[in-house]
PDB file of N, CA and C in Angstrom:
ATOM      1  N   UNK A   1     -57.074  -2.123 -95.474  1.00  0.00           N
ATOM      2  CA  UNK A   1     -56.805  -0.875 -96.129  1.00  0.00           C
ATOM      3  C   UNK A   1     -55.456  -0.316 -95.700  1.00  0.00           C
ATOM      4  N   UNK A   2     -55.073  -0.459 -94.328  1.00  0.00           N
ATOM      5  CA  UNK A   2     -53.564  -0.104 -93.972  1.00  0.00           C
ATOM      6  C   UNK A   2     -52.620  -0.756 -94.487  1.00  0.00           C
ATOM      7  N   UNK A   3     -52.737  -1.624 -95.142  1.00  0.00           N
ATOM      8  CA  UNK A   3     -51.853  -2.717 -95.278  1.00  0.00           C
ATOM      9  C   UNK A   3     -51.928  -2.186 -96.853  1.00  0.00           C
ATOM     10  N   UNK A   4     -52.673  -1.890 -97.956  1.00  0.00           N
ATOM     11  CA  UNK A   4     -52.555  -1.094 -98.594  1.00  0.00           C
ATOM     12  C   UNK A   4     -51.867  -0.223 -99.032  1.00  0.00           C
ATOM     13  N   UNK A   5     -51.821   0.757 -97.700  1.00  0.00           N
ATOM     14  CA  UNK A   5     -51.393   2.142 -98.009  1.00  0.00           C
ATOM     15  C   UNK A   5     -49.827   1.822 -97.770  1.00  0.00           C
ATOM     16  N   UNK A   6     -50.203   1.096 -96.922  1.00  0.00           N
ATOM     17  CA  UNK A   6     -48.117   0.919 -96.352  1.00  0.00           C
ATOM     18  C   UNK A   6     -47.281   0.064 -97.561  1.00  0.00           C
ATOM     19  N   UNK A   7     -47.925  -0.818 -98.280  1.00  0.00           N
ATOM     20  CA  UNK A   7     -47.482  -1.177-100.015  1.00  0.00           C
ATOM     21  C   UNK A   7     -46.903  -0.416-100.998  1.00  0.00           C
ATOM     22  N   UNK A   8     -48.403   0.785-100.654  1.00  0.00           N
ATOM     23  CA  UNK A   8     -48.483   1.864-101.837  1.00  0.00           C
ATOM     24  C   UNK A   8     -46.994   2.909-101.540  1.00  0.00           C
ATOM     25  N   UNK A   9     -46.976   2.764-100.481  1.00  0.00           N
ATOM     26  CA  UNK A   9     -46.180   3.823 -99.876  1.00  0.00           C
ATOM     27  C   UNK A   9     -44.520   3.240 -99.585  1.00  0.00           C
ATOM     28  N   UNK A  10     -44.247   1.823 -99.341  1.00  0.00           N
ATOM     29  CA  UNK A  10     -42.939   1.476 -99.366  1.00  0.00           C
ATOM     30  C   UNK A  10     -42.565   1.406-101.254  1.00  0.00           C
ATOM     31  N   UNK A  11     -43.634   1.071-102.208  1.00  0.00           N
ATOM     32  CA  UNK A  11     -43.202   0.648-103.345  1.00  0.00           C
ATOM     33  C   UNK A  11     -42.559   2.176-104.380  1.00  0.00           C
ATOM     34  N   UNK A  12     -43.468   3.461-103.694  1.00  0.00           N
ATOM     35  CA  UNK A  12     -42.901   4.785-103.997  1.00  0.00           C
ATOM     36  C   UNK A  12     -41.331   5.042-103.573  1.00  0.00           C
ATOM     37  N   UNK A  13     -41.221   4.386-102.436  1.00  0.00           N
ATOM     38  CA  UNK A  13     -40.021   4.567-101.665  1.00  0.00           C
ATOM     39  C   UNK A  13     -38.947   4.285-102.407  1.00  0.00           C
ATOM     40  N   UNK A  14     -39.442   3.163-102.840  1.00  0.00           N
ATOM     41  CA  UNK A  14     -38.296   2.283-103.760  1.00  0.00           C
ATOM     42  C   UNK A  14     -38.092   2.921-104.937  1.00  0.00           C
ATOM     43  N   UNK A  15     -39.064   3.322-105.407  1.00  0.00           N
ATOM     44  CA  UNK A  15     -38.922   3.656-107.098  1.00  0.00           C
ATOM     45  C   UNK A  15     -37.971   4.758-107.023  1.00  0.00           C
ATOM     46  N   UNK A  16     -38.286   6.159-106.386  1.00  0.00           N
ATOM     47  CA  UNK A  16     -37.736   7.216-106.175  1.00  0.00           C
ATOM     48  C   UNK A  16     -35.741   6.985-106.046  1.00  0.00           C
ATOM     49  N   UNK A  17     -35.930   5.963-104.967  1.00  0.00           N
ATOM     50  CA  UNK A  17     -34.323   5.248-104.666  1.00  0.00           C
ATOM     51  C   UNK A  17     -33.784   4.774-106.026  1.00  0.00           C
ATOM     52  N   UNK A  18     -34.627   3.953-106.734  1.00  0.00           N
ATOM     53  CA  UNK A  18     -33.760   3.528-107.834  1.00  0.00           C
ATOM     54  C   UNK A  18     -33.043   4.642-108.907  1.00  0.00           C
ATOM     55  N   UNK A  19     -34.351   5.876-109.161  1.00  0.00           N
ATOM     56  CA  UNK A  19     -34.567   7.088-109.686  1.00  0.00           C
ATOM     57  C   UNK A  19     -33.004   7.520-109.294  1.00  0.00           C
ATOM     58  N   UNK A  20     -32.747   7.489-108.061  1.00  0.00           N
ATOM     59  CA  UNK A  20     -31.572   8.317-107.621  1.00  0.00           C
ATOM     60  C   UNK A  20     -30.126   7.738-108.496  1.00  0.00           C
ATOM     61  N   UNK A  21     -30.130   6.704-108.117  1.00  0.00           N
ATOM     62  CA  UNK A  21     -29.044   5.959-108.303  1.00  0.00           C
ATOM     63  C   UNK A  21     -28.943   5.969-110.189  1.00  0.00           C
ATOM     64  N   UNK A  22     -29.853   6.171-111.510  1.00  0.00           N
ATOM     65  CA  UNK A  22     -29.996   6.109-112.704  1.00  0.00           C
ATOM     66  C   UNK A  22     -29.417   7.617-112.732  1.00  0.00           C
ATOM     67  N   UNK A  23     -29.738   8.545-112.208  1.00  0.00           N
ATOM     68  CA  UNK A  23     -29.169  10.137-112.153  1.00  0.00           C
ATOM     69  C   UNK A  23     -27.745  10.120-112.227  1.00  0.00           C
ATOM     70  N   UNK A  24     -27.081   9.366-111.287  1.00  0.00           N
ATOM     71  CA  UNK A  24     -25.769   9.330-110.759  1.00  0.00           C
ATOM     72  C   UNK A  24     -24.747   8.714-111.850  1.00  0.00           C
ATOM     73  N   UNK A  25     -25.785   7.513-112.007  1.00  0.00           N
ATOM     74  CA  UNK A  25     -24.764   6.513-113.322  1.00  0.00           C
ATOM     75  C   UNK A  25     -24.773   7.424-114.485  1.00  0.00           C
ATOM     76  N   UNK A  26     -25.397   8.375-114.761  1.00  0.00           N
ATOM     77  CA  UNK A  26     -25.536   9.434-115.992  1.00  0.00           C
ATOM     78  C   UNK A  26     -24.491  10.266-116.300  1.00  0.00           C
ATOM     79  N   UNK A  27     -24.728  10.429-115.160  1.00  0.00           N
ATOM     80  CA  UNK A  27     -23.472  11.957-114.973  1.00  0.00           C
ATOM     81  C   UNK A  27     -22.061  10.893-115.164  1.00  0.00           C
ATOM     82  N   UNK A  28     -21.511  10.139-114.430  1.00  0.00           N
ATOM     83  CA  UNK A  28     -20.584   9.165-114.525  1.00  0.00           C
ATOM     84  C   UNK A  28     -20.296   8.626-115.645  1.00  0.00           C
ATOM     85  N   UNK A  29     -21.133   8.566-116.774  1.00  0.00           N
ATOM     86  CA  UNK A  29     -20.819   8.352-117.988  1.00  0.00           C
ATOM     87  C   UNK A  29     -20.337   9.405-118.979  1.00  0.00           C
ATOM     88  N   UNK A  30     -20.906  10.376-118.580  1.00  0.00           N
ATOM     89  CA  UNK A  30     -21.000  11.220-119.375  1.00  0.00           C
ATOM     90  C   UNK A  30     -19.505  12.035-119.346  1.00  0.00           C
ATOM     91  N   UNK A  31     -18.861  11.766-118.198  1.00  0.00           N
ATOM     92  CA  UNK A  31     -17.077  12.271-117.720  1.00  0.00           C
ATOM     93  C   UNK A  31     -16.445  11.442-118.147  1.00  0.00           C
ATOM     94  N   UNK A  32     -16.644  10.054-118.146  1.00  0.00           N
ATOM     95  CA  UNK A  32     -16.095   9.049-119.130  1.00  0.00           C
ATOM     96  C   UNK A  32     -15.790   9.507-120.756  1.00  0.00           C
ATOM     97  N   UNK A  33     -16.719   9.858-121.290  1.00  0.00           N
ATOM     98  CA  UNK A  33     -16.826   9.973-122.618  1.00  0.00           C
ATOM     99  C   UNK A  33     -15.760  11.312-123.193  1.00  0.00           C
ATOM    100  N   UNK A  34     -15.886  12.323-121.722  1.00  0.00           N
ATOM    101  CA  UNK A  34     -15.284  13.565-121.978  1.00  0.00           C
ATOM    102  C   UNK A  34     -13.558  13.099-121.965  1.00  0.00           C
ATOM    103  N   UNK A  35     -13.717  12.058-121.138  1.00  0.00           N
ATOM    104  CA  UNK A  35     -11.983  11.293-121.017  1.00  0.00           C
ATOM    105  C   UNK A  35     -11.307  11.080-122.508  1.00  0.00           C
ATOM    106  N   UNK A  36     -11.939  10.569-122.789  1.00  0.00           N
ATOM    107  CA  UNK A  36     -11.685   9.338-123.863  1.00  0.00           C
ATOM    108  C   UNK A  36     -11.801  10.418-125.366  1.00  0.00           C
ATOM    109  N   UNK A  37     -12.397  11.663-125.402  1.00  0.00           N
ATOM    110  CA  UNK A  37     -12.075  12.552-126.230  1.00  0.00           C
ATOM    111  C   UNK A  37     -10.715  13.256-126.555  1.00  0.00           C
ATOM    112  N   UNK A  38      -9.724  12.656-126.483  1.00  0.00           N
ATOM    113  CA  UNK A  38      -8.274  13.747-126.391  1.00  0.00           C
ATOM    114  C   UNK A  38      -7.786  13.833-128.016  1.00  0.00           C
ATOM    115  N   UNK A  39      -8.647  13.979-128.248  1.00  0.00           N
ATOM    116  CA  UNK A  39      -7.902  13.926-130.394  1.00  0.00           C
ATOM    117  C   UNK A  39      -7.208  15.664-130.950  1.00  0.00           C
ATOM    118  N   UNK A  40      -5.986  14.685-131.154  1.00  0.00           N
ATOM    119  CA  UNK A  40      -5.449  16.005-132.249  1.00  0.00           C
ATOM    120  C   UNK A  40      -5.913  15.694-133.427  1.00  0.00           C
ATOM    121  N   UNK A  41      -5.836  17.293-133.872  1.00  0.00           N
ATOM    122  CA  UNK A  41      -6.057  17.243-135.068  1.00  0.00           C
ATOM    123  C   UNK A  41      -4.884  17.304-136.128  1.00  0.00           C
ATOM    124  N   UNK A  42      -5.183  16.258-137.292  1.00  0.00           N
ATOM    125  CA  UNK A  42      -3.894  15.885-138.312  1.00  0.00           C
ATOM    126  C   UNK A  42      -4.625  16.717-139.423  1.00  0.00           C
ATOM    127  N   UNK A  43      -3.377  16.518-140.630  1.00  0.00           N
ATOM    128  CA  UNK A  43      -3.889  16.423-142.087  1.00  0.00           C
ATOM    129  C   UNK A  43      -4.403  15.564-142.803  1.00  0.00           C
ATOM    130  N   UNK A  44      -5.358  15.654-143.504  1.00  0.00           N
ATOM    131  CA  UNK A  44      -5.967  14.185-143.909  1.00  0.00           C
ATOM    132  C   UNK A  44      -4.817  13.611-144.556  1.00  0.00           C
ATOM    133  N   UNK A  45      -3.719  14.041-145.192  1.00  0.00           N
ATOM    134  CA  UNK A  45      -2.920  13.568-146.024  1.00  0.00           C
ATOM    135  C   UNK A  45      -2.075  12.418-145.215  1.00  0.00           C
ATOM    136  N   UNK A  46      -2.188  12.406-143.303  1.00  0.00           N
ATOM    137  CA  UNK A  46      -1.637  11.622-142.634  1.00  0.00           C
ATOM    138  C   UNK A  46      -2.543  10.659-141.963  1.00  0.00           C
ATOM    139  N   UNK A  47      -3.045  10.342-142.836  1.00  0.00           N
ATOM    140  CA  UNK A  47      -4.142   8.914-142.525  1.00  0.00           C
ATOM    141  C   UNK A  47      -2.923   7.875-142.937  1.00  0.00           C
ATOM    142  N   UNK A  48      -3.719   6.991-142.304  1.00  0.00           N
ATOM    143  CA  UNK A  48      -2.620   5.911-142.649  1.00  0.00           C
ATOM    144  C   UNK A  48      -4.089   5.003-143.662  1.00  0.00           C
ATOM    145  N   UNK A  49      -3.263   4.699-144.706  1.00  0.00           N
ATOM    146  CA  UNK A  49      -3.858   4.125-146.015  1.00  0.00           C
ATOM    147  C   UNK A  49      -4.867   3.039-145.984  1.00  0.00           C
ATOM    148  N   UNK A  50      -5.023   2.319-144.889  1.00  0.00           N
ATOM    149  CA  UNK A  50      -5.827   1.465-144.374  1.00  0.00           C
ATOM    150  C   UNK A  50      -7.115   2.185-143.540  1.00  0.00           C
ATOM    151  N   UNK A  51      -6.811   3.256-143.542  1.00  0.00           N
ATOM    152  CA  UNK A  51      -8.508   4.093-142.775  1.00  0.00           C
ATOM    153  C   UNK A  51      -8.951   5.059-144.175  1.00  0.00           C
ATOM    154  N   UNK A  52      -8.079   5.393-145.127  1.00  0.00           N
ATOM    155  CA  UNK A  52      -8.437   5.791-146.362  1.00  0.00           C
ATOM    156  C   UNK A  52      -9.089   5.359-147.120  1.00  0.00           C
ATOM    157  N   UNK A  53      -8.941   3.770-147.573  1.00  0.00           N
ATOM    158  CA  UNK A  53      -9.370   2.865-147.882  1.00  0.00           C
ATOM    159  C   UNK A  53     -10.459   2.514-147.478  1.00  0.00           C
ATOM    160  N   UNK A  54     -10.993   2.458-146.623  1.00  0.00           N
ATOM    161  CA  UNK A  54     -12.029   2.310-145.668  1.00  0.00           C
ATOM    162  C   UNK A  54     -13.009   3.127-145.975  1.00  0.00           C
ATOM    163  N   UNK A  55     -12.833   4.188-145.845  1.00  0.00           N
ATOM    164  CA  UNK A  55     -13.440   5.333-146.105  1.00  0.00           C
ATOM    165  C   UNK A  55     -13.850   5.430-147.709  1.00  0.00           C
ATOM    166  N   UNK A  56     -13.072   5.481-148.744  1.00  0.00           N
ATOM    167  CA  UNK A  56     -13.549   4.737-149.889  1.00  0.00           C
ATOM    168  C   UNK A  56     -14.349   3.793-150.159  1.00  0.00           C
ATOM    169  N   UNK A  57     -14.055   2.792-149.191  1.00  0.00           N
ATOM    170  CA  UNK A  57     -14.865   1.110-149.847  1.00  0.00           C
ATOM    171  C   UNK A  57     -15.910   1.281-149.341  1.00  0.00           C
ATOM    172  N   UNK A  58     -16.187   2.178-148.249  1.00  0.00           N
ATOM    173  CA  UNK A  58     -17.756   2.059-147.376  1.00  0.00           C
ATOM    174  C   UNK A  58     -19.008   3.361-148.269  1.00  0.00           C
ATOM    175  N   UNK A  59     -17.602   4.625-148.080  1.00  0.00           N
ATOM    176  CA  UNK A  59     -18.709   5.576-148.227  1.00  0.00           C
ATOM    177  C   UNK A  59     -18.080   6.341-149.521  1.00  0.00           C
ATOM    178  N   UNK A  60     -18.021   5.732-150.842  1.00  0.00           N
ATOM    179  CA  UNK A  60     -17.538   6.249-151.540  1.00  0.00           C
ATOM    180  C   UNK A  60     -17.705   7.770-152.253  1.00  0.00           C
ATOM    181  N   UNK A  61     -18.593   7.961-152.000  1.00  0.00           N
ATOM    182  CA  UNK A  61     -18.956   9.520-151.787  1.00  0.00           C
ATOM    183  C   UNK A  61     -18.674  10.758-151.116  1.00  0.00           C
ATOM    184  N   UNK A  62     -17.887  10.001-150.196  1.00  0.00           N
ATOM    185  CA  UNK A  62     -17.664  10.827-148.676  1.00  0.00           C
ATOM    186  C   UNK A  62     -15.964  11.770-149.242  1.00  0.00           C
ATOM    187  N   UNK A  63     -15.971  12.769-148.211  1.00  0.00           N
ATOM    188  CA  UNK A  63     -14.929  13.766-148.493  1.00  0.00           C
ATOM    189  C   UNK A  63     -14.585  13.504-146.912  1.00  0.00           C
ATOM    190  N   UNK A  64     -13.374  13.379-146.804  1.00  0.00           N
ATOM    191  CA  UNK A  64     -12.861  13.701-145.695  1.00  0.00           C
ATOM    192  C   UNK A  64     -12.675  15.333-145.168  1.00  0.00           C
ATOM    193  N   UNK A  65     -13.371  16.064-144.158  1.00  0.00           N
ATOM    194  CA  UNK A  65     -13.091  17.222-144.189  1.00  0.00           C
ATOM    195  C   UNK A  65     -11.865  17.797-143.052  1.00  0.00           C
ATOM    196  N   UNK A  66     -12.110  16.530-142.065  1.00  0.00           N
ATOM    197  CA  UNK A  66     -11.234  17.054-140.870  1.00  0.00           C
ATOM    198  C   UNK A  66     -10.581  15.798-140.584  1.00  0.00           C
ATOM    199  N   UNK A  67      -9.521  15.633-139.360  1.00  0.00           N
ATOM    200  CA  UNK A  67      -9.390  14.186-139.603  1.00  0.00           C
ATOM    201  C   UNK A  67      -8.335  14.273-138.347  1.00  0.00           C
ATOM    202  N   UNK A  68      -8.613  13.688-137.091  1.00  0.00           N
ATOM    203  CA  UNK A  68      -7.974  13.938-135.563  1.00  0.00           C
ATOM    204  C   UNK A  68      -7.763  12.468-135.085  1.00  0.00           C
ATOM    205  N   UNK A  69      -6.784  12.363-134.728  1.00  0.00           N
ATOM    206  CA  UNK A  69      -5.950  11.096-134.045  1.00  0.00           C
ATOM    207  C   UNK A  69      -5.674  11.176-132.188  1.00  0.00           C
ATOM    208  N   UNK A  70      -5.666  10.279-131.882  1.00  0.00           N
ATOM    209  CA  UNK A  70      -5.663   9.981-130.157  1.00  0.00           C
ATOM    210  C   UNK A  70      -3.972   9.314-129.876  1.00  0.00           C
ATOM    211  N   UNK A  71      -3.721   8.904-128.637  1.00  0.00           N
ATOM    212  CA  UNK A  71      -2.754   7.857-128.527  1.00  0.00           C
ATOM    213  C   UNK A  71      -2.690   7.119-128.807  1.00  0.00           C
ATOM    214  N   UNK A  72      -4.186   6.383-128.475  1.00  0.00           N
ATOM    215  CA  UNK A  72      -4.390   4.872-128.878  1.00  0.00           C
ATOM    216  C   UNK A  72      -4.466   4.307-130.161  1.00  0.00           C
ATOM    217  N   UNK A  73      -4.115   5.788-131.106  1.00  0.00           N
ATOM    218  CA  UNK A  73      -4.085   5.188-133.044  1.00  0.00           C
ATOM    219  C   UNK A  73      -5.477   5.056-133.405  1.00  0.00           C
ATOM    220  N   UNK A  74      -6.362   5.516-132.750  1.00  0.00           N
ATOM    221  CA  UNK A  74      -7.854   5.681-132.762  1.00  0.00           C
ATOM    222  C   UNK A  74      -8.304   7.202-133.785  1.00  0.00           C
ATOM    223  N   UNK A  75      -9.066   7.023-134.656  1.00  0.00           N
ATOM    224  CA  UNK A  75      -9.207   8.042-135.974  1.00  0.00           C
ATOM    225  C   UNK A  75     -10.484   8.536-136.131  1.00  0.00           C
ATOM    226  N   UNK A  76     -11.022   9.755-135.837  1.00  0.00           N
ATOM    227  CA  UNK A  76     -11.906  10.676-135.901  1.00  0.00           C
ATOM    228  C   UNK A  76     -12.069  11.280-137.201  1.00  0.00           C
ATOM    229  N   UNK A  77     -13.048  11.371-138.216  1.00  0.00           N
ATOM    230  CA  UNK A  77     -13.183  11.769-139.155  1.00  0.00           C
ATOM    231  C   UNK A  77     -14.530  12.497-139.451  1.00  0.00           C
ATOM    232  N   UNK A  78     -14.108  13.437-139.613  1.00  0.00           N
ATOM    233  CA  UNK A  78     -15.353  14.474-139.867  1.00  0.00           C
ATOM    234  C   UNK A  78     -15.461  14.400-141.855  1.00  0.00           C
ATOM    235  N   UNK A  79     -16.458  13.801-141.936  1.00  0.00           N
ATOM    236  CA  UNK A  79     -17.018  13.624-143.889  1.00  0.00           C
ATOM    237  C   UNK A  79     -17.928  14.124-143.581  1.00  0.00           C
ATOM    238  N   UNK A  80     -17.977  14.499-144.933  1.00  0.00           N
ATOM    239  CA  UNK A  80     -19.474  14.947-145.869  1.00  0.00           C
ATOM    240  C   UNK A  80     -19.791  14.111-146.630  1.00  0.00           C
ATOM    241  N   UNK A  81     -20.795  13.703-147.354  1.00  0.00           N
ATOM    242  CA  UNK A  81     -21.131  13.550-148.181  1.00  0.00           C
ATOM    243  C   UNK A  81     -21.677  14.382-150.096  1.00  0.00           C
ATOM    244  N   UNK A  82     -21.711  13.927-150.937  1.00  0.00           N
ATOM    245  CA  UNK A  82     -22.492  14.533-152.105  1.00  0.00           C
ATOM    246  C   UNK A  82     -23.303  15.142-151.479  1.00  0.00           C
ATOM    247  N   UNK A  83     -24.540  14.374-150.814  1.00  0.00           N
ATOM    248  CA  UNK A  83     -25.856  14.559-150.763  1.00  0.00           C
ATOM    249  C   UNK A  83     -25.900  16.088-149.877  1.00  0.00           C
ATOM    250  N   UNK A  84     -24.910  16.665-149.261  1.00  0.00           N
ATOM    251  CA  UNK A  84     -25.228  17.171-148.175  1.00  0.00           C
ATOM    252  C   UNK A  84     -24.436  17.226-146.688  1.00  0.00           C
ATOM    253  N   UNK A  85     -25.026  15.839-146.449  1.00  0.00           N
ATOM    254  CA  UNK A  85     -24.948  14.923-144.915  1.00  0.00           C
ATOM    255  C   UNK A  85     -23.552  15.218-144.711  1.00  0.00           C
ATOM    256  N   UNK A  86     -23.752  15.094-143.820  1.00  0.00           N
ATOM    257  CA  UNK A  86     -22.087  14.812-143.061  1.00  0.00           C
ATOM    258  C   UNK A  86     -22.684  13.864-141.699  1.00  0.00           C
ATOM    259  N   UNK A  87     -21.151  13.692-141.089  1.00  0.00           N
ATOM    260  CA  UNK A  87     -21.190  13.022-139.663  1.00  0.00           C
ATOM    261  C   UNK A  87     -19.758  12.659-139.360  1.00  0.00           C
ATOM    262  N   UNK A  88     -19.411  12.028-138.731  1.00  0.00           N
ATOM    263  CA  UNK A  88     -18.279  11.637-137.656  1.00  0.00           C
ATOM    264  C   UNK A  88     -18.208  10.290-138.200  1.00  0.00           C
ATOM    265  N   UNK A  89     -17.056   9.672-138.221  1.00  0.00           N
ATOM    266  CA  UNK A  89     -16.405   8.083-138.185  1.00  0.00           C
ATOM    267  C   UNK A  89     -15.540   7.645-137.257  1.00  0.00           C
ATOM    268  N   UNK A  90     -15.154   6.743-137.142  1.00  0.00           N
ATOM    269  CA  UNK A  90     -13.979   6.471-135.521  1.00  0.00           C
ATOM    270  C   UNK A  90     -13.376   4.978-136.455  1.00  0.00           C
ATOM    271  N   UNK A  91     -12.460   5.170-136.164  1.00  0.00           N
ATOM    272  CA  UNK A  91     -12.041   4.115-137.230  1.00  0.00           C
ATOM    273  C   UNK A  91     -10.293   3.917-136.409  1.00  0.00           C
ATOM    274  N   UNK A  92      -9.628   2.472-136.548  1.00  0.00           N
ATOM    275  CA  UNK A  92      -8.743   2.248-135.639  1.00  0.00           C
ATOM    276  C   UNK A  92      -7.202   2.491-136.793  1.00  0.00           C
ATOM    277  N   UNK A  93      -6.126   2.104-136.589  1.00  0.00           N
ATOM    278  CA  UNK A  93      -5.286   2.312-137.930  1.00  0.00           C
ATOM    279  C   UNK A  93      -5.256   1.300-138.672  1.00  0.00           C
ATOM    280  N   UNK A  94      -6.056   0.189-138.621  1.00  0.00           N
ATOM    281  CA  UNK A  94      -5.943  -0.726-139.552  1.00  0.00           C
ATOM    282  C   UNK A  94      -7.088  -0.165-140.169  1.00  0.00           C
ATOM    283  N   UNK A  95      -7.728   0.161-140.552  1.00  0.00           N
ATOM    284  CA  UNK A  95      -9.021   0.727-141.079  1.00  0.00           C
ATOM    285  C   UNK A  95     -10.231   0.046-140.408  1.00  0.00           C
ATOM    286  N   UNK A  96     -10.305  -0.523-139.409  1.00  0.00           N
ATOM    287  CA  UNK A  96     -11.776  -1.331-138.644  1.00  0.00           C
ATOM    288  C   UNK A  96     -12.277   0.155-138.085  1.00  0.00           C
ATOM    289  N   UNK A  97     -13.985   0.317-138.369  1.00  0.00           N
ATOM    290  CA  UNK A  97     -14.692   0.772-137.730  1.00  0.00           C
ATOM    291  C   UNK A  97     -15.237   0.413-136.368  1.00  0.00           C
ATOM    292  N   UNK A  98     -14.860   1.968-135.190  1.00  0.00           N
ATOM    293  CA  UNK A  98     -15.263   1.581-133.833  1.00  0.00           C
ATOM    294  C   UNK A  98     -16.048   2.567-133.287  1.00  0.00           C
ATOM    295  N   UNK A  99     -16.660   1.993-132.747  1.00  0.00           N
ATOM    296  CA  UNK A  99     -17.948   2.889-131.830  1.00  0.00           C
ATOM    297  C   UNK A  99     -17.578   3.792-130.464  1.00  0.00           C
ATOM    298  N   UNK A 100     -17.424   5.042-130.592  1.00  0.00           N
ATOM    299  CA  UNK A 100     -17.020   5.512-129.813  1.00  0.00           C
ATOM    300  C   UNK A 100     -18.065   6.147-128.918  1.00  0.00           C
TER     301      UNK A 100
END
């Protein structure tokens, strides 16, 4: 039965430890992401024609409403849709979609 409890009781030990360390990597990501946000905001009229295009061929419905650029030539696009919807796009200057 001691031999038990001392199982029960190192395997809590552990879990809690791992617990710690998943907290930490969280927060650490999450300052990452705040990095990597530095977008000005343009005119849609200064898209470059290859993320326009894009935006046409995929979501032909879509309105560009806002439209913010980085250093890296990396393209933030705030659309709507007809329906309603809206959401965010990230798109590079050749027009390839990227996951930001």
């Amino acid at each position: 039965m001691k031999k038990l409890v001392f199982v029960l009781a190192l395997s809590l030990g552990s879990l809690t430890a791992f617990a710690q360390d998943t907290a930490e990597a969280q927060i650490d990501a999450s300052e990452a992401v705040a990095a990597q946000d530095d977008f000005s905001e343009i005119g849609a009229s200064e898209l470059p024609e290859a993320v326009t295009a894009a935006v046409a061929k995929n979501y032909p419905t879509a309105t560009i409403d806002k439209a913010y650029v980085n250093e890296s030539k990396q393209y933030k696009l705030e659309v709507s849709l007809e329906d309603g919807t809206s959401g965010t796009l990230y798109a590079d200057e050749s027009g390839n979609w990227i996951e930001m």
